[in-house]
Each structure stands twice: as structure tokens, then as C-alpha cells.
C-alpha atoms as a PDB file:
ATOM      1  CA  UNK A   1     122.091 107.841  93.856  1.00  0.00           C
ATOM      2  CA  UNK A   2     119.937 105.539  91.542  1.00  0.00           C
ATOM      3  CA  UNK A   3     123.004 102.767  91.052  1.00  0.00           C
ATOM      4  CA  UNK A   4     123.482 103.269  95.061  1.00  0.00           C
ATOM      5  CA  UNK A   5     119.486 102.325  95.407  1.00  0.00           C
ATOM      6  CA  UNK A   6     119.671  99.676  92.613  1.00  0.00           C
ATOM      7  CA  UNK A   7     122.593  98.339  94.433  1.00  0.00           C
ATOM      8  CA  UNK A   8     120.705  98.186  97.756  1.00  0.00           C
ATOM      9  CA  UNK A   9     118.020  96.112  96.107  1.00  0.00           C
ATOM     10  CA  UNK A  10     120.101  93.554  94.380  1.00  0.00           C
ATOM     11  CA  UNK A  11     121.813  92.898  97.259  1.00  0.00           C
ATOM     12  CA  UNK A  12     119.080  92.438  98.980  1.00  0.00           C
ATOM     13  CA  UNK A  13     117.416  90.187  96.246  1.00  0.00           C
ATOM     14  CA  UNK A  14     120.421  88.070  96.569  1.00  0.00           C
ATOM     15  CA  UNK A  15     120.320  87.020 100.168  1.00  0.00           C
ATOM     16  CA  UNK A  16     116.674  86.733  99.594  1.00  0.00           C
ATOM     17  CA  UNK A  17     117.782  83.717  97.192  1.00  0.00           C
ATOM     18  CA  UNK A  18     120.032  82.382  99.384  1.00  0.00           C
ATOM     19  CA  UNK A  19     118.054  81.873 102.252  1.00  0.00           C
ATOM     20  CA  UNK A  20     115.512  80.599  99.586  1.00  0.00           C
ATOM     21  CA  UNK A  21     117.716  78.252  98.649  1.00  0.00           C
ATOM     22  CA  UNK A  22     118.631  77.132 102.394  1.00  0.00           C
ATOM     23  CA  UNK A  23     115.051  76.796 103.543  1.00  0.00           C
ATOM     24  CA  UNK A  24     114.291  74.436 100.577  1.00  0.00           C
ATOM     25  CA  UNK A  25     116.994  72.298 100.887  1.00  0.00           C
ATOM     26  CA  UNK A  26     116.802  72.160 104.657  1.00  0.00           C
ATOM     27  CA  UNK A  27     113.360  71.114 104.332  1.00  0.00           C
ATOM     28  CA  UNK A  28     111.353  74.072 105.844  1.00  0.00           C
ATOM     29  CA  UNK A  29     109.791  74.310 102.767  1.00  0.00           C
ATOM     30  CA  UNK A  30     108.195  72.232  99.823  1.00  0.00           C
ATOM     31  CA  UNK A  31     107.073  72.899  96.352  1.00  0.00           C
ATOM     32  CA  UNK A  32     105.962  76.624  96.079  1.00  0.00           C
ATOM     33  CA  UNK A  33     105.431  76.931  99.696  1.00  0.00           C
ATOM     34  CA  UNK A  34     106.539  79.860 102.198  1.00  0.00           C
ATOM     35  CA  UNK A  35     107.090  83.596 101.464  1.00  0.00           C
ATOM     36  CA  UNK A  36     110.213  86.104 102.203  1.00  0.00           C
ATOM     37  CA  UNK A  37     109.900  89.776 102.495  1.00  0.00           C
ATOM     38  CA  UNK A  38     112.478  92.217 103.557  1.00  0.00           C
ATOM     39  CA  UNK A  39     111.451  95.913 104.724  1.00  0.00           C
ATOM     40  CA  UNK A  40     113.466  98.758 102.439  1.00  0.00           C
ATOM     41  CA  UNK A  41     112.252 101.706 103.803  1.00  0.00           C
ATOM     42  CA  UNK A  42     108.846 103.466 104.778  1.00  0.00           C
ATOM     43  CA  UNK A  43     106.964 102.759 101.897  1.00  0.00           C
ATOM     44  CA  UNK A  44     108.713  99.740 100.147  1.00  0.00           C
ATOM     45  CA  UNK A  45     109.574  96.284 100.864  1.00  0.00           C
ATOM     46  CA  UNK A  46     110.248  93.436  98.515  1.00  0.00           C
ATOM     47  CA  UNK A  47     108.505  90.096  99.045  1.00  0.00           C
ATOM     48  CA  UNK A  48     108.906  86.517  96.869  1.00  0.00           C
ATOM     49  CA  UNK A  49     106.282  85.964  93.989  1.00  0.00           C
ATOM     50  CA  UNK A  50     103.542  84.199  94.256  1.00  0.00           C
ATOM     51  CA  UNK A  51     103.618  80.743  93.128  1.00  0.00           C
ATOM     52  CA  UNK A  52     107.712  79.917  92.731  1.00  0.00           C
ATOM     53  CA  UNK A  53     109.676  77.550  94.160  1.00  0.00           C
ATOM     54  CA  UNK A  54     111.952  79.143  96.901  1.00  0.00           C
ATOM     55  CA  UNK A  55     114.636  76.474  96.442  1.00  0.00           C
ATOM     56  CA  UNK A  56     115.101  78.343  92.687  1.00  0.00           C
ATOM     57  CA  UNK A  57     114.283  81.884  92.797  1.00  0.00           C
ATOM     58  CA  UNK A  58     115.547  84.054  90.658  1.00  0.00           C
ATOM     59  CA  UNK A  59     116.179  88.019  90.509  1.00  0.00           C
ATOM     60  CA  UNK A  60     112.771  88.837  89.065  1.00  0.00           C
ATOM     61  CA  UNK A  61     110.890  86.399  91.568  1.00  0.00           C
ATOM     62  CA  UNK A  62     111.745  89.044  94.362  1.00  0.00           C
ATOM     63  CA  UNK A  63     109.174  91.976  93.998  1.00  0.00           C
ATOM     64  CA  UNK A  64     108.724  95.320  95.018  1.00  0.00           C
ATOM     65  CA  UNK A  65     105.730  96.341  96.824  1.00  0.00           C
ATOM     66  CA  UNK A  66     105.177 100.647  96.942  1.00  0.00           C
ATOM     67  CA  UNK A  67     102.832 101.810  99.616  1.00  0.00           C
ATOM     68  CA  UNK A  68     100.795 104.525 100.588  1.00  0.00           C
ATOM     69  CA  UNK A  69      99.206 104.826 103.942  1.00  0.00           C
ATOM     70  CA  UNK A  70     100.841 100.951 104.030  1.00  0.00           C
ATOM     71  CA  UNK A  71      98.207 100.071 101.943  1.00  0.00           C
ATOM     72  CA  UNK A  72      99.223  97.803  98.972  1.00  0.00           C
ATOM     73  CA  UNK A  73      98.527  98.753  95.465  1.00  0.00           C
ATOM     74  CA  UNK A  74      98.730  95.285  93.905  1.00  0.00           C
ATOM     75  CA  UNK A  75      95.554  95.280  91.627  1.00  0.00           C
ATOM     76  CA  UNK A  76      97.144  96.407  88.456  1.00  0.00           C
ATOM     77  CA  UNK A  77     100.256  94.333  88.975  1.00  0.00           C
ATOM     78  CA  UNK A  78     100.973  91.517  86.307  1.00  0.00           C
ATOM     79  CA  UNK A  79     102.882  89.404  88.681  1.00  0.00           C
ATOM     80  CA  UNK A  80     101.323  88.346  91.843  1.00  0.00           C
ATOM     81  CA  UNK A  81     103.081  88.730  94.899  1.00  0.00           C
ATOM     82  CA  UNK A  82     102.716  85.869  97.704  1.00  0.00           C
ATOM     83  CA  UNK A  83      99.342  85.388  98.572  1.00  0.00           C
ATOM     84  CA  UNK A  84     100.363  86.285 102.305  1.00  0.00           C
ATOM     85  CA  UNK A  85     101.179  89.689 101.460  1.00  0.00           C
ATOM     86  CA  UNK A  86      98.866  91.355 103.484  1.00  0.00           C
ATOM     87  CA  UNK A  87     100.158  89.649 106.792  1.00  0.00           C
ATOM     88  CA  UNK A  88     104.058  91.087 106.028  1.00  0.00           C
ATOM     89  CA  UNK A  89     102.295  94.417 105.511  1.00  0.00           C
ATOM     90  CA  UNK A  90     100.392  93.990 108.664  1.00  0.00           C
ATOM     91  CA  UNK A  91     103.997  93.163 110.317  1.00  0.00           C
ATOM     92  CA  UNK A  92     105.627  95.889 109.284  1.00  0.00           C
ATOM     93  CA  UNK A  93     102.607  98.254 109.922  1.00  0.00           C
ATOM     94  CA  UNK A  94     103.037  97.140 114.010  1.00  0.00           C
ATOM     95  CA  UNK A  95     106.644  96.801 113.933  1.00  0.00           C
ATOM     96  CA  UNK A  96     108.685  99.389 113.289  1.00  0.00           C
ATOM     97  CA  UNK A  97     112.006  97.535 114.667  1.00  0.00           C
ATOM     98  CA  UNK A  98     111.217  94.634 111.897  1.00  0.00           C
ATOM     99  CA  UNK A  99     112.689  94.397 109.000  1.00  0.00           C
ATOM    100  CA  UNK A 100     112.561  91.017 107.944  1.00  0.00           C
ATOM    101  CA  UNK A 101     109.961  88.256 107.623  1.00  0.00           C
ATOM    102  CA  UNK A 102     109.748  84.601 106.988  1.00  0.00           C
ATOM    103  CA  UNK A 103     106.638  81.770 106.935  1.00  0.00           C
ATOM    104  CA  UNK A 104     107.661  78.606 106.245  1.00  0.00           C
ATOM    105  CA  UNK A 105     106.081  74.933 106.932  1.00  0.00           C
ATOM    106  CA  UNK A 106     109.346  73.244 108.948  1.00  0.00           C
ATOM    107  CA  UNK A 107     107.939  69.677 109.498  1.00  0.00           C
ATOM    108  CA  UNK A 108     108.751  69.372 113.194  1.00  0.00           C
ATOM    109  CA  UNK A 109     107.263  72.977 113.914  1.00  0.00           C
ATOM    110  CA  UNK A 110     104.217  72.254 111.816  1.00  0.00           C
ATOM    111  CA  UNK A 111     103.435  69.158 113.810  1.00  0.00           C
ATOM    112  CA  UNK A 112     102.808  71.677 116.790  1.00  0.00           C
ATOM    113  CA  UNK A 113     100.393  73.875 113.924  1.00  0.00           C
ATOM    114  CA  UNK A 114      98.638  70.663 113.526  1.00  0.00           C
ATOM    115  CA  UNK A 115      98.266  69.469 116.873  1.00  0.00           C
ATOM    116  CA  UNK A 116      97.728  72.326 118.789  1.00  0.00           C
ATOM    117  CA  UNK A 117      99.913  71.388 121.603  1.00  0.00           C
ATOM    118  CA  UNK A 118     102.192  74.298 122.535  1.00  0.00           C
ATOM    119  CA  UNK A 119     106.099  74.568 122.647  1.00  0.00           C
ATOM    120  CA  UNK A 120     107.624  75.400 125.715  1.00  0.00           C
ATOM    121  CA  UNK A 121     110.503  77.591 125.047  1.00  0.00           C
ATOM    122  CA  UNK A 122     112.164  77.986 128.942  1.00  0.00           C
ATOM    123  CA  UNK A 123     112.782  73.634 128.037  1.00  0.00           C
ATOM    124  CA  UNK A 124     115.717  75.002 126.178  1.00  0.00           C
ATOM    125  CA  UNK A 125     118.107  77.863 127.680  1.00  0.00           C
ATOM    126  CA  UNK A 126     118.805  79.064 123.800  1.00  0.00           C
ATOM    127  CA  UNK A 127     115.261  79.047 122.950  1.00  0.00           C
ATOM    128  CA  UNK A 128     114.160  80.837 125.303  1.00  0.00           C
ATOM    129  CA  UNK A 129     116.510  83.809 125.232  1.00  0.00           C
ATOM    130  CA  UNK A 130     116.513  84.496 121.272  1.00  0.00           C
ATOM    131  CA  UNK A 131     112.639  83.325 120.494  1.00  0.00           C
ATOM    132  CA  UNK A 132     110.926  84.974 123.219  1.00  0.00           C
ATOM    133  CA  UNK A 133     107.393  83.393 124.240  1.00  0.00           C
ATOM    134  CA  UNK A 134     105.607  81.534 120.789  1.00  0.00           C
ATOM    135  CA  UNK A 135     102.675  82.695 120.176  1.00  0.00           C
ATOM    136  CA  UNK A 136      99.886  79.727 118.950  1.00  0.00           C
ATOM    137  CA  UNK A 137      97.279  81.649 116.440  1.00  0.00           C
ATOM    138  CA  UNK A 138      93.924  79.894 116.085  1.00  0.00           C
ATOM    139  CA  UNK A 139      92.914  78.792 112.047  1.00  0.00           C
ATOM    140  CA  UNK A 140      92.241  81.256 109.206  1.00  0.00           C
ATOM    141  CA  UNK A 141      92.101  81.176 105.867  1.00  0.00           C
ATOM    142  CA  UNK A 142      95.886  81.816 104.048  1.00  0.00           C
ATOM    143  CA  UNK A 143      96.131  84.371 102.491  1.00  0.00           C
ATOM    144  CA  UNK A 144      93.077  85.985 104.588  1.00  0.00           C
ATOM    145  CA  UNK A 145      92.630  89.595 105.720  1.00  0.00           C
ATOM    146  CA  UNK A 146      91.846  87.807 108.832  1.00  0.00           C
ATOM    147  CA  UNK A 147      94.574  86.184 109.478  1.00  0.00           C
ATOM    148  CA  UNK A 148      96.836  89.140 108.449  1.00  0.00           C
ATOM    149  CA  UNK A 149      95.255  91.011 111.342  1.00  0.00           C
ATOM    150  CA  UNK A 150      95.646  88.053 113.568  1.00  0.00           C
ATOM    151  CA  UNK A 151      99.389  88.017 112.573  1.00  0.00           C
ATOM    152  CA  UNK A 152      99.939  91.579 112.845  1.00  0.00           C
ATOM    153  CA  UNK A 153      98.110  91.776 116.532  1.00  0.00           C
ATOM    154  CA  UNK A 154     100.431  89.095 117.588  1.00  0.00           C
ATOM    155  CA  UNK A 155     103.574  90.198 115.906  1.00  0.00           C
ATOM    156  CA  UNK A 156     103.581  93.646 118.544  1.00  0.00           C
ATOM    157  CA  UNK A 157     104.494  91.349 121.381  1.00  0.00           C
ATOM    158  CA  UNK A 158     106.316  88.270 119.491  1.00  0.00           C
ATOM    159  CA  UNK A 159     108.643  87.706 117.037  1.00  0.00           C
ATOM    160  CA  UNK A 160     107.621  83.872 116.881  1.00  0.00           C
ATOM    161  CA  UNK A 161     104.587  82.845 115.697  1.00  0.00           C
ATOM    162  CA  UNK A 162     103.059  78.999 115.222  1.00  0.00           C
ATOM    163  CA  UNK A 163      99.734  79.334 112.535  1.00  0.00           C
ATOM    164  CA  UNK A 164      97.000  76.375 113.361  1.00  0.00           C
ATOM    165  CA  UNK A 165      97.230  73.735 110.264  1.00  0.00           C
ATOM    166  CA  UNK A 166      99.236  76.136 108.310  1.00  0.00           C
ATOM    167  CA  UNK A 167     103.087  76.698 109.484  1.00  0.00           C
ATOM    168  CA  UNK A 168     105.253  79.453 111.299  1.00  0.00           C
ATOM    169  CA  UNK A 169     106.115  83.051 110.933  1.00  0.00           C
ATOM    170  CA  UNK A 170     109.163  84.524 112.375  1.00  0.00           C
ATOM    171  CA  UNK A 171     110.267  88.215 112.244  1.00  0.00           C
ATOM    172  CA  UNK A 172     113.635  89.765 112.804  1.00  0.00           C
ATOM    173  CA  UNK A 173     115.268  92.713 112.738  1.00  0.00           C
ATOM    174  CA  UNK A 174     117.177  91.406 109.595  1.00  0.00           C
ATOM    175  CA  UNK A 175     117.256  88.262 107.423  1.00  0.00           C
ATOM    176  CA  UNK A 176     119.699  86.762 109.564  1.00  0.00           C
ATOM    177  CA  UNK A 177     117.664  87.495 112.900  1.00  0.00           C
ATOM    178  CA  UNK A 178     114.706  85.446 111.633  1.00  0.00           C
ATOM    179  CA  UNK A 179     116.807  82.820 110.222  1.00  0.00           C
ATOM    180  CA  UNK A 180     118.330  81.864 113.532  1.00  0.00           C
ATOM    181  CA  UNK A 181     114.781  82.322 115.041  1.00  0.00           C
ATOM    182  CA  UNK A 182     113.253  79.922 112.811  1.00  0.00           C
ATOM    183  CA  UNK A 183     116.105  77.405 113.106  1.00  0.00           C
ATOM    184  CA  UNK A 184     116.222  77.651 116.501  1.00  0.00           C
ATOM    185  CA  UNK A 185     111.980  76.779 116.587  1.00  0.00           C
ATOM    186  CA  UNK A 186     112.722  73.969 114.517  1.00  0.00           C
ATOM    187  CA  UNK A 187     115.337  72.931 116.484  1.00  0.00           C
ATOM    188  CA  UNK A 188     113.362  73.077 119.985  1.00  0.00           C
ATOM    189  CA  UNK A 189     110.109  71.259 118.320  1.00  0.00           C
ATOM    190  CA  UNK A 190     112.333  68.619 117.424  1.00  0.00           C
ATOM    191  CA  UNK A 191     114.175  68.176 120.554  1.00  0.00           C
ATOM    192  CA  UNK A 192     110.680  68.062 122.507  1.00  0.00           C
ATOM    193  CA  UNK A 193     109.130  65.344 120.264  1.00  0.00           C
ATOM    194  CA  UNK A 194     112.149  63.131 120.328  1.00  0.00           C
ATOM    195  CA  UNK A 195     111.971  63.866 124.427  1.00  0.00           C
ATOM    196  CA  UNK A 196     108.348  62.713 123.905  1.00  0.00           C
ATOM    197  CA  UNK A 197     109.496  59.228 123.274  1.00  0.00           C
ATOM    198  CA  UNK A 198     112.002  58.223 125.814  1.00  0.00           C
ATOM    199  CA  UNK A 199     109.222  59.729 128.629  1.00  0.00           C
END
């Protein structure tokens, strides 16, 4: 039962690595930006460590988080988890179909963060069917209890999410899912900027 579990975890570590590794060298990410979490059951998920390149995790840059009441008992831990903890917990805590997360800073995505001008997803037939309606969240601090709960309010009715002068958060019901959501985002903010200059 234990080596089953164990198994189960690395496994999961793993593809948290490789789509580590595929963010960063896609460009989604820089430096020690962006966080990963995966949901493993009721009480546990694992989440990337605070302060580590994604592009280069490794096995023990993947931690698990235990819960109780979904609150996060992360005072006496040694090794930080991301500073954005509390808005995966808040994700999970609404979302009981979620089991993945991602927030990354894709440059053509973030422009819209920045901006504030708002991504249209019925402009692209794809978009629109797999990403469901974006929704824009005003600015809060990262890493903020407040902008966990803005996160978590949001993430009941969408599984795409654009942060004001901070970056994107997509949810899935697995890794995969949220991969091809984020892509997909990326994809459409690109398309619509490039559109912006022939017009």
C-alpha cells in the first residue's frame, strides 16, 4: 500500500517536472517565477517550492502540503512552499472537479494583465469551447490572502483566470487539462495582438 502511494507521488512529481520544464523553455515563465500544484486527495496536494527555477526542478522541489479543515499547516515547515499557496488551497477548497493548477507569466497573456484590456474568447472557435469565459481579477498583493480569496471566488465559475500586473491562473481537471488551457490563452492573446496591427 505504502510503495503503491509512494508510487502515486513520484509519478506525479515527475510530470510536475516536465511541464516545469516545458513552461520554462516555452517562455511562460522566467527565473523563479510561476507555481504548480496537483490535488492528491482530500487533504493533500503537492505544490513547487518556493523560490526554484521551474525550468530545473527536481524531486524534492515538489512538496507536500497536509490539511485539516483545508487549512495549511506550513509554519513549522523548513522549506517554503510557493508563496501563492494559499490561492491553490482556495482552488481546491471551491472546486471539487479540480485537480490541477498552474500560474504562470506567458508574455502575450500578461500584456492583457498589464493593460487591462480583456480577451475575447468567442474571436477564436477553439478558445472559446475549451477556456470558457476569462475572468480579469483586479490587483492584489502576490502571495496575498486577498487575492487567494479573489482567485478562489472566481475559480467556482472559471477555469481561466487573467491577474492585473501579475500573470494567469488556469485550472484543470488534470495537468494536461490546464496545460492545453493555458496554451490555448497564450495562443488567443497572441493571435488578437498580431490582429491588432493589420486593423
Amino acid at each position: 500500500m505504502i510503495f503503491q502511494v509512494n508510487r502515486i507521488i513520484t509519478n506525479y512529481k515527475e510530470k510536475i517536472i516536465k511541464l516545469g520544464k516545458f513552461l520554462y523553455d516555452r517562455g511562460y515563465i522566467v527565473a523563479t517565477d510561476g507555481n504548480i500544484s496537483v490535488r492528491l486527495n482530500s487533504k493533500e496536494i503537492l505544490i513547487t517550492k518556493s523560490g526554484v527555477c521551474k525550468g530545473e526542478l527536481k524531486m524534492g522541489d515538489i512538496l507536500k502540503l497536509k490539511t485539516e479543515d483545508w487549512k495549511f499547516e506550513i509554519e513549522n515547515l523548513k522549506i517554503r512552499p510557493s508563496s501563492e499557496y494559499r490561492f491553490h488551497y482556495a482552488i481546491y477548497k471551491n472546486r471539487p472537479d479540480i485537480n490541477a493548477v498552474i500560474h504562470t507569466h506567458p508574455p502575450f497573456a500578461t500584456v492583457f494583465a498589464v493593460t487591462g484590456k480583456k480577451l475575447d474568447v468567442k474571436l477564436l472557435t477553439e478558445t472559446e469551447e475549451t477556456l470558457g469565459t476569462i475572468k480579469h481579477i483586479g490587483y492584489f498583493k502576490p502571495g496575498s490572502l486577498e487575492l487567494a480569496k479573489a482567485v478562489g471566488k472566481a475559480s467556482v465559475e472559471h477555469n481561466t483566470m487573467i491577474l492585473a500586473h501579475h500573470g494567469v491562473v488556469v485550472i484543470g481537471r488534470d495537468l494536461t487539462e490546464a496545460r492545453y488551457r493555458l496554451v490555448r490563452l497564450e495562443f488567443l492573446a497572441k493571435v488578437v495582438l498580431i490582429s491588432s496591427l493589420l486593423s
